[in-house]
Protein backbone atom coordinates (compact mmCIF):
# COMPACT_ATOMS: atom_id res chain seq x y z
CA UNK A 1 0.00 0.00 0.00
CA UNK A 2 1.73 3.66 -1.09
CA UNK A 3 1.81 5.99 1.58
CA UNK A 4 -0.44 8.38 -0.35
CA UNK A 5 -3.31 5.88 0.69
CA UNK A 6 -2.88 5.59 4.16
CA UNK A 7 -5.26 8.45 5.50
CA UNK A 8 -4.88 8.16 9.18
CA UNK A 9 -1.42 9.62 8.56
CA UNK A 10 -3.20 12.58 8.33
CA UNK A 11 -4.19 12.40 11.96
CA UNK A 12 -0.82 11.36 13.35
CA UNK A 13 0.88 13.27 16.14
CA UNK A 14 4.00 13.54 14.44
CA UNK A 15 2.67 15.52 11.42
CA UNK A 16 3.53 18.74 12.66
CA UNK A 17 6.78 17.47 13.73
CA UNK A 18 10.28 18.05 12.48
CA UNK A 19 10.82 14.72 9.69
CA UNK A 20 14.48 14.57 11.32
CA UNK A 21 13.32 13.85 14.58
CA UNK A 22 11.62 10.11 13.50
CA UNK A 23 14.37 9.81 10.61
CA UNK A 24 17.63 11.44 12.22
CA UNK A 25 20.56 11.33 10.10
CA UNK A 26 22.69 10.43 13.62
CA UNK A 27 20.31 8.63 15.73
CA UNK A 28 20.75 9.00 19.56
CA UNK A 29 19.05 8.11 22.55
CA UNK A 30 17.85 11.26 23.43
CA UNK A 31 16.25 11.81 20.21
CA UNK A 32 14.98 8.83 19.91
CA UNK A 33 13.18 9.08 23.46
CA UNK A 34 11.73 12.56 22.29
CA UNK A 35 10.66 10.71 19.17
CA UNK A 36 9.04 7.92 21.03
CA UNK A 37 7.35 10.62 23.30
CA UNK A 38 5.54 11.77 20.24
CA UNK A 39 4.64 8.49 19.73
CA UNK A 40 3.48 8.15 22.81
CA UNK A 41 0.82 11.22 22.77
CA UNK A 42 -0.69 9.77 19.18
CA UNK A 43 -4.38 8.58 18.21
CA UNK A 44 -3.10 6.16 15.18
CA UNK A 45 -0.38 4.86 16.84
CA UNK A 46 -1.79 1.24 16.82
CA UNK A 47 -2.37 1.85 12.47
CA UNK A 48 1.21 3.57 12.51
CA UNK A 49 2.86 0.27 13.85
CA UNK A 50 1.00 -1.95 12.31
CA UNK A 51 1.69 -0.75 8.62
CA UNK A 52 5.25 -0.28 9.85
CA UNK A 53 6.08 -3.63 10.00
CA UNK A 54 3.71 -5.07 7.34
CA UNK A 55 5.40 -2.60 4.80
CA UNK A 56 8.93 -3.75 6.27
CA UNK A 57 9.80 -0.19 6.76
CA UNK A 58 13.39 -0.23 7.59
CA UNK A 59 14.66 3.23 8.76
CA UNK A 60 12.99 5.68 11.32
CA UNK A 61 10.82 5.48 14.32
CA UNK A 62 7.25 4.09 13.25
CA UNK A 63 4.77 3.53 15.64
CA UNK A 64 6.87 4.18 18.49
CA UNK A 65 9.58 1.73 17.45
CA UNK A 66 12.94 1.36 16.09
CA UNK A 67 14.32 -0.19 13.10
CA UNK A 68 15.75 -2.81 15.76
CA UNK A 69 12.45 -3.24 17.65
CA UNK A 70 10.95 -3.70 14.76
CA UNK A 71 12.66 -6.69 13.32
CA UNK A 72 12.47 -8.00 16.37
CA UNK A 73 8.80 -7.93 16.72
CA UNK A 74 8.76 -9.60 12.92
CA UNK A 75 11.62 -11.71 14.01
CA UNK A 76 11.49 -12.80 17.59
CA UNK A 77 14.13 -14.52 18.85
CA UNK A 78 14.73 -18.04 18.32
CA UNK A 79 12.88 -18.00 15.04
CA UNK A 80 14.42 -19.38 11.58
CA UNK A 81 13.67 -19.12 8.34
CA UNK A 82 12.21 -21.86 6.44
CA UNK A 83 14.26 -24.51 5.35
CA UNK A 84 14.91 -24.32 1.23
CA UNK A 85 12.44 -26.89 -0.39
């Protein structure tokens, strides 16, 4: 699904929020807490997450979540791909 077509983004808290602050070209902790508290504060955070990791999205702060905590959600620990068939 193209972002274009996801209308709750409309209604997200971060809209009126400096891009840098979710996609920071030097991620730290204390931006990424600010980030997160954003997050935090927003109605579509639940839609926000959830498209986050069914689109794969790779960099920034989605849904309150890293790039990290993200593939570990999708990827909890423990679990393997498929064996080749």
């Amino acid at each position: 699904m193209p972002l274009g077509e996801i209308t709750w983004l409309r209604r997200g808290a971060c809209r009126s929020s400096d891009p840098e602050l979710f996609f920071p070209l030097a991620p730290s902790a204390v931006q990424e807490a600010r980030a997160k508290a954003v997050c935090a504060t927003c109605q579509v955070l639940t839609e926000c997450r959830a498209y986050a990791l069914t689109a794969g999205e790779a960099e920034g702060i989605w849904g309150g979540l890293t790039p990290q905590e993200r593939r570990r959600t999708r990827f909890p620990a423990g679990w393997r791909s498929p064996a080749p068939t």
